[in-house]
C-alpha atoms as a PDB file:
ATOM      1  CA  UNK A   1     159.091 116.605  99.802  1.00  0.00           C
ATOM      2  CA  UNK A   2     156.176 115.889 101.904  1.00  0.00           C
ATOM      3  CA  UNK A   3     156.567 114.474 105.252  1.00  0.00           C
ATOM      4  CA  UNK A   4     155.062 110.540 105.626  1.00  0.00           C
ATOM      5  CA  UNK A   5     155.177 110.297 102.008  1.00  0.00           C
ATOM      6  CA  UNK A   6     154.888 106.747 100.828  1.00  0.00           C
ATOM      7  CA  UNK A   7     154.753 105.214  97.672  1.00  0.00           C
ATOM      8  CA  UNK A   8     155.069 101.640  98.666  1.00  0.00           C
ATOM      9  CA  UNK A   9     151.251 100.308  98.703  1.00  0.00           C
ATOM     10  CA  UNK A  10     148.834  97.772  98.013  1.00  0.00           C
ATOM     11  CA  UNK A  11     145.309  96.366  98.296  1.00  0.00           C
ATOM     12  CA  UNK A  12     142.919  94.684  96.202  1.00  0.00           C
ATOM     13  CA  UNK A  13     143.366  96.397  93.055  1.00  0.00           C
ATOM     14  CA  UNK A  14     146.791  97.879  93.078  1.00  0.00           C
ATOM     15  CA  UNK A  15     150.384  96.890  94.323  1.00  0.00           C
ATOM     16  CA  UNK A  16     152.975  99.936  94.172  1.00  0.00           C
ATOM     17  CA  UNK A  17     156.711  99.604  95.341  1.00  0.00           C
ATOM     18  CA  UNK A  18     160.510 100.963  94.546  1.00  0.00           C
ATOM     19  CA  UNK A  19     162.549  99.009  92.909  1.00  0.00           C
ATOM     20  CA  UNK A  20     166.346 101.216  93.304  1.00  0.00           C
ATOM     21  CA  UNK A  21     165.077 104.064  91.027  1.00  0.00           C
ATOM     22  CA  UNK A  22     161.831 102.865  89.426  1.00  0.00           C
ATOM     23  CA  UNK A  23     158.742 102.894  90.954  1.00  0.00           C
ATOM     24  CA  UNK A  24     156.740 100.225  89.986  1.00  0.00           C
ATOM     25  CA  UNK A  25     152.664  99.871  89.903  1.00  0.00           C
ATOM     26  CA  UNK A  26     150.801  96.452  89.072  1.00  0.00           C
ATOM     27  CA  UNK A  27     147.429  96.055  88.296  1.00  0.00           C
ATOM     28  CA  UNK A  28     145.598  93.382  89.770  1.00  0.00           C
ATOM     29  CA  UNK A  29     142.499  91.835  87.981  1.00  0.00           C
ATOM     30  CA  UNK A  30     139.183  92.655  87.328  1.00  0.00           C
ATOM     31  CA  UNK A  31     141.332  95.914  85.827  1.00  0.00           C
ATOM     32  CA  UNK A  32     138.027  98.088  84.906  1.00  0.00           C
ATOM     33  CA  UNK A  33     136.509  97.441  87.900  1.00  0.00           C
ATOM     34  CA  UNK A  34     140.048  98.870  89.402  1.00  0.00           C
ATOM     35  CA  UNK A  35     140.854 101.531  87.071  1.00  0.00           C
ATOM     36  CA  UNK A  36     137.230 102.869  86.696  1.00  0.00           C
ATOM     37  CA  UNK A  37     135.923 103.020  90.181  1.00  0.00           C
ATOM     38  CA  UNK A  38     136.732 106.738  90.738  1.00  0.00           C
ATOM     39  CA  UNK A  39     138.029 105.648  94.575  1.00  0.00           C
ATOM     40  CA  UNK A  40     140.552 102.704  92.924  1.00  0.00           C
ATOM     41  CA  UNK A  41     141.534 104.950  90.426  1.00  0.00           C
ATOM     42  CA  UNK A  42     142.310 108.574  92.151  1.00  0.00           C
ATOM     43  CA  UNK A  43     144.794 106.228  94.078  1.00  0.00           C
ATOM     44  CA  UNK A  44     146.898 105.895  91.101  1.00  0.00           C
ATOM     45  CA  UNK A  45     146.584 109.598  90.027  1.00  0.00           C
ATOM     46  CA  UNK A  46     147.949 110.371  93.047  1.00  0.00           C
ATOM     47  CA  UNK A  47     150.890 107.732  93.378  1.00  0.00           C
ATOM     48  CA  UNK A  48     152.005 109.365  89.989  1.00  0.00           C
ATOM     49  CA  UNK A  49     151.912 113.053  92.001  1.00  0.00           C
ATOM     50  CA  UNK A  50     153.953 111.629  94.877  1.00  0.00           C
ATOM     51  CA  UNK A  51     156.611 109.289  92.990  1.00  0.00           C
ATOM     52  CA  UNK A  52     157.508 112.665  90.912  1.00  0.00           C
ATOM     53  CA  UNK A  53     158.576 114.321  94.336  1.00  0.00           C
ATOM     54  CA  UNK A  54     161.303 111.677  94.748  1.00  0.00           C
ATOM     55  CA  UNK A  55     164.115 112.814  92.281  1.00  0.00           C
ATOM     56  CA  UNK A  56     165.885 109.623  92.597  1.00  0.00           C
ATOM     57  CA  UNK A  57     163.111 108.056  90.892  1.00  0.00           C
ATOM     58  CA  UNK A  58     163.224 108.122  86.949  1.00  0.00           C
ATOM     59  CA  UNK A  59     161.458 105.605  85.705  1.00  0.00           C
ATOM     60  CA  UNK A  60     157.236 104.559  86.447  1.00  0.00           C
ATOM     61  CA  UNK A  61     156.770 101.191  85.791  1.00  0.00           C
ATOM     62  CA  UNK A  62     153.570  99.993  84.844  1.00  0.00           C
ATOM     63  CA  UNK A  63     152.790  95.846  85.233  1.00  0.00           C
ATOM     64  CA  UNK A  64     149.370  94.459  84.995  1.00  0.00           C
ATOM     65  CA  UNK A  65     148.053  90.568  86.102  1.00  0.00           C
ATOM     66  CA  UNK A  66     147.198  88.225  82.902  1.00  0.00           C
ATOM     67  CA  UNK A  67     143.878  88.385  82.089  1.00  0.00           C
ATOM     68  CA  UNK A  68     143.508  91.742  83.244  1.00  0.00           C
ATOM     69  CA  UNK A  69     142.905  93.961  80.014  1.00  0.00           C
ATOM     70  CA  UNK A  70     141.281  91.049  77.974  1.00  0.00           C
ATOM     71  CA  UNK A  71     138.475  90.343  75.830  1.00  0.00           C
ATOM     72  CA  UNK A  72     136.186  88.462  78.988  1.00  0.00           C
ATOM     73  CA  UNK A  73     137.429  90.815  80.779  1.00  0.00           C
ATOM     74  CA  UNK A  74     135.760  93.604  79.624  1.00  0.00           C
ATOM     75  CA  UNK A  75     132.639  91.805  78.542  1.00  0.00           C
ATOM     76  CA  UNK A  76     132.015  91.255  82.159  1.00  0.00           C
ATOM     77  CA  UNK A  77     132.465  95.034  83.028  1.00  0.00           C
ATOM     78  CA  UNK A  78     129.844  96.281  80.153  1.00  0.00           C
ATOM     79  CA  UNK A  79     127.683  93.130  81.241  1.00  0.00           C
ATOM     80  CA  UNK A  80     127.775  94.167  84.595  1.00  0.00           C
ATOM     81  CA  UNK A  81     127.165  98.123  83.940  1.00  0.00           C
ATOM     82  CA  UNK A  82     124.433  97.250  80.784  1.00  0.00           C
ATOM     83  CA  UNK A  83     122.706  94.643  82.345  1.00  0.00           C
ATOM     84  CA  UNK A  84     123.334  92.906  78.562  1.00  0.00           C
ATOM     85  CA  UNK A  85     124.449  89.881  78.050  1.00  0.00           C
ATOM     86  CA  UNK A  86     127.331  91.150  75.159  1.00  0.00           C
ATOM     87  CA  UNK A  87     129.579  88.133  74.656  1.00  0.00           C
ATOM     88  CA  UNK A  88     127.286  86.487  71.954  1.00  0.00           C
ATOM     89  CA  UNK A  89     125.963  89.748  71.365  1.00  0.00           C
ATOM     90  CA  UNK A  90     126.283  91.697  67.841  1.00  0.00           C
ATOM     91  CA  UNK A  91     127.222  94.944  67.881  1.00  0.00           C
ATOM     92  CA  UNK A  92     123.581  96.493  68.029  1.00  0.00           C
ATOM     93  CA  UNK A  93     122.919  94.892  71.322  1.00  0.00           C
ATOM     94  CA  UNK A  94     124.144  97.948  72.974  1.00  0.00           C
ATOM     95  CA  UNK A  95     121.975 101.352  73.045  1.00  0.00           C
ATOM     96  CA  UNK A  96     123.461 104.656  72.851  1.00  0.00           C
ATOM     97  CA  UNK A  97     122.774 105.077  76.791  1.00  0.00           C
ATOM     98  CA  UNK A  98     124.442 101.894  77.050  1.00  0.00           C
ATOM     99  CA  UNK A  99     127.353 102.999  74.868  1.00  0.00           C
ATOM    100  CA  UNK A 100     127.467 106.480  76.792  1.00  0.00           C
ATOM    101  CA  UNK A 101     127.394 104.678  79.945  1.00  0.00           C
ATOM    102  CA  UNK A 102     130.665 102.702  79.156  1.00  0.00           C
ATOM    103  CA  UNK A 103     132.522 105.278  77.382  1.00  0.00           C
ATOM    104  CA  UNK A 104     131.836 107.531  80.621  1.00  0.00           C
ATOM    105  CA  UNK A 105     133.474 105.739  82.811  1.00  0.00           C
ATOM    106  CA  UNK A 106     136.130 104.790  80.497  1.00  0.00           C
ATOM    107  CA  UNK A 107     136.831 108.416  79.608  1.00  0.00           C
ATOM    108  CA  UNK A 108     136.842 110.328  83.176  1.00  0.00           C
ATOM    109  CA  UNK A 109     139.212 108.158  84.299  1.00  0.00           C
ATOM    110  CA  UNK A 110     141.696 107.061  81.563  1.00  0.00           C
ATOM    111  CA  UNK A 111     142.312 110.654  80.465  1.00  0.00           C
ATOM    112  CA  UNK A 112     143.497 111.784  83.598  1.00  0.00           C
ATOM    113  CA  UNK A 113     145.794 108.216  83.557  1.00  0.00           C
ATOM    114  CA  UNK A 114     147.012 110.010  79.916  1.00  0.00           C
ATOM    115  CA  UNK A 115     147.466 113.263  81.229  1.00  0.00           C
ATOM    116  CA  UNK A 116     149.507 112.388  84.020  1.00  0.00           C
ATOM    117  CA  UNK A 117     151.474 109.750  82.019  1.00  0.00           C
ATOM    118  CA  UNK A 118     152.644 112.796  79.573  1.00  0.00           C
ATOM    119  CA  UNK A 119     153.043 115.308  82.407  1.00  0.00           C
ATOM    120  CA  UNK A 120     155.691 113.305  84.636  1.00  0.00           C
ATOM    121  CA  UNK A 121     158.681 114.476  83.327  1.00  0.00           C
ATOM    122  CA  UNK A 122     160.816 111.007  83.077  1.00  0.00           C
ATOM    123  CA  UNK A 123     160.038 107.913  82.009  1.00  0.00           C
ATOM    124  CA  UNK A 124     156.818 105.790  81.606  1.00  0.00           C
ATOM    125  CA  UNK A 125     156.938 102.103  80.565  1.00  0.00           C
ATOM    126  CA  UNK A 126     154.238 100.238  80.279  1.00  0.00           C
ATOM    127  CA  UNK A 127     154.547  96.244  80.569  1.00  0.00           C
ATOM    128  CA  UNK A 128     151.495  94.703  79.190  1.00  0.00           C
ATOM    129  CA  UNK A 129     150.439  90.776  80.036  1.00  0.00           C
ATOM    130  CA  UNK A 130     148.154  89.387  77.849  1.00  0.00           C
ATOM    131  CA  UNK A 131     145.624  90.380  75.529  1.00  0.00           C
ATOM    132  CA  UNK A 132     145.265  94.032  75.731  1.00  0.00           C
ATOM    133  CA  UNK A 133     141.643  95.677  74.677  1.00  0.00           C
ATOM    134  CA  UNK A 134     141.253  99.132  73.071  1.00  0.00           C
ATOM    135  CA  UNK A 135     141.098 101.493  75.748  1.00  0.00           C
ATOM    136  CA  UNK A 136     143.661 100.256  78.053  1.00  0.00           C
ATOM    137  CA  UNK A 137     146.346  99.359  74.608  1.00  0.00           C
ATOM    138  CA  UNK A 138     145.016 103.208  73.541  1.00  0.00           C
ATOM    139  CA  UNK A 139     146.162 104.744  76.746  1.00  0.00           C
ATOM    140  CA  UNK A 140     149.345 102.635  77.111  1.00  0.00           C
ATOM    141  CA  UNK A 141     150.159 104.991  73.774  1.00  0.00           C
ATOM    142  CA  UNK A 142     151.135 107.527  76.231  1.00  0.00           C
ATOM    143  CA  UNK A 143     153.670 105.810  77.575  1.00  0.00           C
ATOM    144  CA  UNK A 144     156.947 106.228  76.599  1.00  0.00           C
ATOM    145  CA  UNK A 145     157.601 102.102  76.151  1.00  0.00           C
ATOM    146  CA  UNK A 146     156.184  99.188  75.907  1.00  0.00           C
ATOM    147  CA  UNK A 147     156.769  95.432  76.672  1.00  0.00           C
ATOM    148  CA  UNK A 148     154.909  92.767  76.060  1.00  0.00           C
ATOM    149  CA  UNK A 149     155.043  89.212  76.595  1.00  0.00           C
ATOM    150  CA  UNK A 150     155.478  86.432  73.827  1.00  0.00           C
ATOM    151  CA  UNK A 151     151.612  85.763  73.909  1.00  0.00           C
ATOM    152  CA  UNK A 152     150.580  89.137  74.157  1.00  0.00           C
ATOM    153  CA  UNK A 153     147.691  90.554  71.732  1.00  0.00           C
ATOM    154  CA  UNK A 154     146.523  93.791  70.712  1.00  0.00           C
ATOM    155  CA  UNK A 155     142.480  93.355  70.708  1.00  0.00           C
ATOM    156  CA  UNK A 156     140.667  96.419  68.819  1.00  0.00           C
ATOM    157  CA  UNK A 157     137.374  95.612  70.734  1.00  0.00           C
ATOM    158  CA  UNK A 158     135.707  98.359  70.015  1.00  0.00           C
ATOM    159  CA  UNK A 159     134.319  97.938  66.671  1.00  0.00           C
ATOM    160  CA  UNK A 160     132.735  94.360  68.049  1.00  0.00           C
ATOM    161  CA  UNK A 161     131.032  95.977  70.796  1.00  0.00           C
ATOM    162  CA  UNK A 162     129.974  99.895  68.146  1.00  0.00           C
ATOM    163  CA  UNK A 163     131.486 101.682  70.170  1.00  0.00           C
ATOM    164  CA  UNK A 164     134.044 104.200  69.589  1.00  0.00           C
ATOM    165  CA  UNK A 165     137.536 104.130  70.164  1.00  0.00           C
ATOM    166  CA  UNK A 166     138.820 105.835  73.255  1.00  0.00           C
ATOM    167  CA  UNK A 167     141.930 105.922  75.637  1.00  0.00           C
ATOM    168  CA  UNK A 168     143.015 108.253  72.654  1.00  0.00           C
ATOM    169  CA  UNK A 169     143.346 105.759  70.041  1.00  0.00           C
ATOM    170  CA  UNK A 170     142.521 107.744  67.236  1.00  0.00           C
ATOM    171  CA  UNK A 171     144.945 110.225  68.736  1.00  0.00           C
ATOM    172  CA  UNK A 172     147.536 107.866  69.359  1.00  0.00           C
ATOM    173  CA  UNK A 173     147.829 105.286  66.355  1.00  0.00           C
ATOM    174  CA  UNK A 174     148.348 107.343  63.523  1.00  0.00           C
ATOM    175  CA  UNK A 175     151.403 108.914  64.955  1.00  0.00           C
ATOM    176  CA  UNK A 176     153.305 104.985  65.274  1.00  0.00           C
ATOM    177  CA  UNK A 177     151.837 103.514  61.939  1.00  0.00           C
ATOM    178  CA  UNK A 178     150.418 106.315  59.740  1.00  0.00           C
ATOM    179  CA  UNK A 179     147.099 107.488  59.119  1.00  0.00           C
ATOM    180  CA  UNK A 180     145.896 105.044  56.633  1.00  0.00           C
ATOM    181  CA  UNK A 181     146.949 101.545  58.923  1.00  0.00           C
ATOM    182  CA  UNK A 182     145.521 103.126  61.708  1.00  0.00           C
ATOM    183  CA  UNK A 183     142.332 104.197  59.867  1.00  0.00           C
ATOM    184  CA  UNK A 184     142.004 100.718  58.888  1.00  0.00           C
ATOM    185  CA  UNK A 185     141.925  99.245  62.636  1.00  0.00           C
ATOM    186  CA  UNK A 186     140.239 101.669  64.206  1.00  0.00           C
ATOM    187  CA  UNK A 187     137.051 101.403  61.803  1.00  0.00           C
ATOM    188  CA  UNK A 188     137.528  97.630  60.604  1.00  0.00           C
ATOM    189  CA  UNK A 189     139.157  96.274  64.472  1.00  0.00           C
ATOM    190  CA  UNK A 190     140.510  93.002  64.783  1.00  0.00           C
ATOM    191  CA  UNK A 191     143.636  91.630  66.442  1.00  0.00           C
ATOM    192  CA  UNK A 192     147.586  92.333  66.087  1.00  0.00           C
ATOM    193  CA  UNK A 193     149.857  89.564  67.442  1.00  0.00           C
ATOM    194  CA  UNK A 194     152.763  90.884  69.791  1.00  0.00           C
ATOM    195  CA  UNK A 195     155.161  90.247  66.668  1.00  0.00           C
ATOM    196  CA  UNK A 196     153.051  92.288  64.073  1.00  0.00           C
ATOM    197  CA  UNK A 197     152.601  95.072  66.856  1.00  0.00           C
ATOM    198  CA  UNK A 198     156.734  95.092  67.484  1.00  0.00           C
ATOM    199  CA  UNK A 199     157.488  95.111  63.718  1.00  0.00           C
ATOM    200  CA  UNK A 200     154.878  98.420  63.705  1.00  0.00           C
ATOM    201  CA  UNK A 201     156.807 100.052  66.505  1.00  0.00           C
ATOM    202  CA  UNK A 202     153.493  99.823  68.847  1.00  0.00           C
ATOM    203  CA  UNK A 203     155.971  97.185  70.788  1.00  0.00           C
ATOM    204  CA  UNK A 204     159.383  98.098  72.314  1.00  0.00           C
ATOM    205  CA  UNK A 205     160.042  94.736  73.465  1.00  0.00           C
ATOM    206  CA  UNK A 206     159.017  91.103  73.793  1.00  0.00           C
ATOM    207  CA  UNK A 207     159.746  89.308  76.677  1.00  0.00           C
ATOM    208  CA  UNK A 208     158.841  85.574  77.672  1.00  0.00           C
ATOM    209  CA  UNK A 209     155.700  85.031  79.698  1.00  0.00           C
ATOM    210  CA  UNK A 210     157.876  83.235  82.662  1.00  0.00           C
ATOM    211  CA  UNK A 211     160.306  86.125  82.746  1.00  0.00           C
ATOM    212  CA  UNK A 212     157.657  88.915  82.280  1.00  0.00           C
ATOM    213  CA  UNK A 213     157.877  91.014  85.120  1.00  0.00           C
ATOM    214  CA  UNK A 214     161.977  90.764  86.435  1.00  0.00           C
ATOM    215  CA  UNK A 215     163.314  91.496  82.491  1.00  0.00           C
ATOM    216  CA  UNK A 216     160.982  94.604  82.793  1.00  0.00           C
ATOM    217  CA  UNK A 217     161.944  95.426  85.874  1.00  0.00           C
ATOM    218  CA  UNK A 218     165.615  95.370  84.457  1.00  0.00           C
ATOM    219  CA  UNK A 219     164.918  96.935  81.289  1.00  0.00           C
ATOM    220  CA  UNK A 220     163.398  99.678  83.223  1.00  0.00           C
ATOM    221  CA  UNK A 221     166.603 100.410  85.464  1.00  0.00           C
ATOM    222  CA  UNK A 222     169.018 100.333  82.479  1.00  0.00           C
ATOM    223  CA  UNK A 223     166.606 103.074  81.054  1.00  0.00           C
ATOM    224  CA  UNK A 224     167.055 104.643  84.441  1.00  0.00           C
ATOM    225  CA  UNK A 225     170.467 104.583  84.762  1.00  0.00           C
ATOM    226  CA  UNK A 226     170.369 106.841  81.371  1.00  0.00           C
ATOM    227  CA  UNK A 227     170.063 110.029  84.133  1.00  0.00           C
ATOM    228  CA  UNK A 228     167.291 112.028  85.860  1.00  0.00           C
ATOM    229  CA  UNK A 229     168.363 115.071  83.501  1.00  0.00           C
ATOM    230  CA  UNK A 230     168.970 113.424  80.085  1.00  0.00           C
ATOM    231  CA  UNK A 231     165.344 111.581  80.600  1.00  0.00           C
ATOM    232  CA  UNK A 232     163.687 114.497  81.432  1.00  0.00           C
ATOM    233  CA  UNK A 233     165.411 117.110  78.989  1.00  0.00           C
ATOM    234  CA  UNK A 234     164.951 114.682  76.180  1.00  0.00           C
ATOM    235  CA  UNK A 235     161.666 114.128  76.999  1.00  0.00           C
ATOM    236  CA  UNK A 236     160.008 117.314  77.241  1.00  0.00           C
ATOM    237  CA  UNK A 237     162.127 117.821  73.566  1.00  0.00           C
ATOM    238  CA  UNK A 238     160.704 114.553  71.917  1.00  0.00           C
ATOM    239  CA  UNK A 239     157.015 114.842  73.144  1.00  0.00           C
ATOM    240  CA  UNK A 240     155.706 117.928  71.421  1.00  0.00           C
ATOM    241  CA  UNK A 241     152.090 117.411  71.788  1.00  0.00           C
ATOM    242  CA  UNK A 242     150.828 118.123  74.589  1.00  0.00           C
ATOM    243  CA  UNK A 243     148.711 121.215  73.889  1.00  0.00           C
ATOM    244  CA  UNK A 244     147.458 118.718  70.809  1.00  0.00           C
ATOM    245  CA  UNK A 245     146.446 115.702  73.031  1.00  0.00           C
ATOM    246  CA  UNK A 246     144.393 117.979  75.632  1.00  0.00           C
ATOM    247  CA  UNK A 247     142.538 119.792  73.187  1.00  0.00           C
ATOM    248  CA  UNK A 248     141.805 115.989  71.514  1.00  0.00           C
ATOM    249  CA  UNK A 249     141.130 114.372  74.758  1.00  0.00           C
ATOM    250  CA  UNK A 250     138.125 117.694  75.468  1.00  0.00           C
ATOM    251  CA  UNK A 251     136.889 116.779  72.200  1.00  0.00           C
ATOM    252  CA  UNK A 252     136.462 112.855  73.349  1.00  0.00           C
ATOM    253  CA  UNK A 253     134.818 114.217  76.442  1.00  0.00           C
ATOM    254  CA  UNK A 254     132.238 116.172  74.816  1.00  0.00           C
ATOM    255  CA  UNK A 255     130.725 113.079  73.414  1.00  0.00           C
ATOM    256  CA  UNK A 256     129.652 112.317  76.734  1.00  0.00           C
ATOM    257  CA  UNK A 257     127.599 115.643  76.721  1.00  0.00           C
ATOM    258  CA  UNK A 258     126.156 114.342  73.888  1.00  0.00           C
ATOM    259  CA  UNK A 259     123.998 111.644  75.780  1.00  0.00           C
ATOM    260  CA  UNK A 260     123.492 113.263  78.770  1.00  0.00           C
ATOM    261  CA  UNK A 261     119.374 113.634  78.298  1.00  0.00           C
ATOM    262  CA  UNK A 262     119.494 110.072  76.176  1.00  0.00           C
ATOM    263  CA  UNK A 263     117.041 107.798  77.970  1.00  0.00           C
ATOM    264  CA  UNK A 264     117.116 103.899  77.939  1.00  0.00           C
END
């Protein structure tokens, strides 16, 4: 292990601390501004390459400030990076530069959060707070749980806004609910309640809004206290796709290619 290694941070995006053996990063809002500067962001991608030098650690713990990953949310962040006004907005109002710029940022970034959520070898859980918006729901996919709270919603944005699904979605969905449901929301979007999500297996748990964050936290130690071994062995033989989701998530890149000579 590295000498002065620390995993206990935070500043104005992040918060990161150990909890007995989880390590435990929340997301403070505005989340794309956080996740998709490259400087916020590389923070994270290496917290994931430090926690996995602590072998008492088995379980990452993702948490995430209401409001974070919601609809006005992320109409402020392609706002901001357009210059369009898209809350009113049909789903024409947006360019192709415009939609290149957006899915850009959203793609150099969140695939490497992807990648390194199936590469560390124990557990991911992702707790999500709120309404949760295409890419960020997409890449929580990864993870090996999710919780939710009560209120929670699942917010296929995408379609609103013509632009197409990313944080591996269309990788993603099939595999929990079939190719047919998850044709259906990924072309036709909408909204899936926390209950309808959990009953489709996208959900692990629901937890009350007031309790959120400690019944994760102690969800996520019971899984830990499963073993560093058993997680990882059983792991590594229940996620089989690895060589799958990279050759997928160099396919969603190469969209970006696409635009590159695209003028506004």
């Amino acid at each position: 292990m590295k000498e002065n290694l620390s995993i206990e941070f935070e500043n104005d995006a992040f918060k990161g601390w150990v909890d007995e053996s989880i390590a435990i990063v929340k997301v403070k809002c505005n989340a794309f501004y956080s996740l998709i500067n490259i400087d916020m962001s590389r923070i994270v991608l290496n917290w994931f390459d430090r926690v996995s030098e602590y072998n008492n650690l088995n379980v990452i713990l993702f948490l995430n400030e209401k409001g974070c990953f919601g609809n006005t949310a992320y109409e402020v962040f392609v706002t901001e990076l357009t210059g369009k006004d898209i809350k009113n907005g049909s789903k024409n109002i947006l360019s192709e530069y415009d939609l290149i710029q957006v899915r850009s940022k959203e793609i150099n970034i969140l695939n490497s959060f992807i990648r390194a959520t199936v590469t560390y070898k124990r557990l991911v859980v992702s707790g999500l707070n709120g309404t949760i918006v295409t890419p960020f729901f997409g890449a929580s996919l990864a993870s090996n749980f999710r919780f939710a709270t009560e209120d929670s919603k699942i917010a296929f944005s995408h379609v609103k806004y013509g632009i197409h699904a990313s944080g591996a979605l269309p990788f993603y969905l099939p595999k929990y609910i079939g190719m047919g449901k998850a044709t259906e929301y990924i072309f036709e979007g909408g909204e899936l309640t926390v209950q309808d999500a959990y009953k489709l297996g996208l959900i692990s748990k629901i937890f009350t809004s007031q309790n959120f964050e400690t019944e994760c936290i102690k969800e996520a130690k019971r899984l830990s206290s499963l073993g560093s071994r058993y997680l990882s062995w059983t792991k590594h033989l229940l996620i089989r796709h690895n060589e799958e989701l990279i050759n997928y998530l160099h396919d969603e890149e190469k969209y970006i290619d696409k635009y590159k000579n695209i003028n506004r």
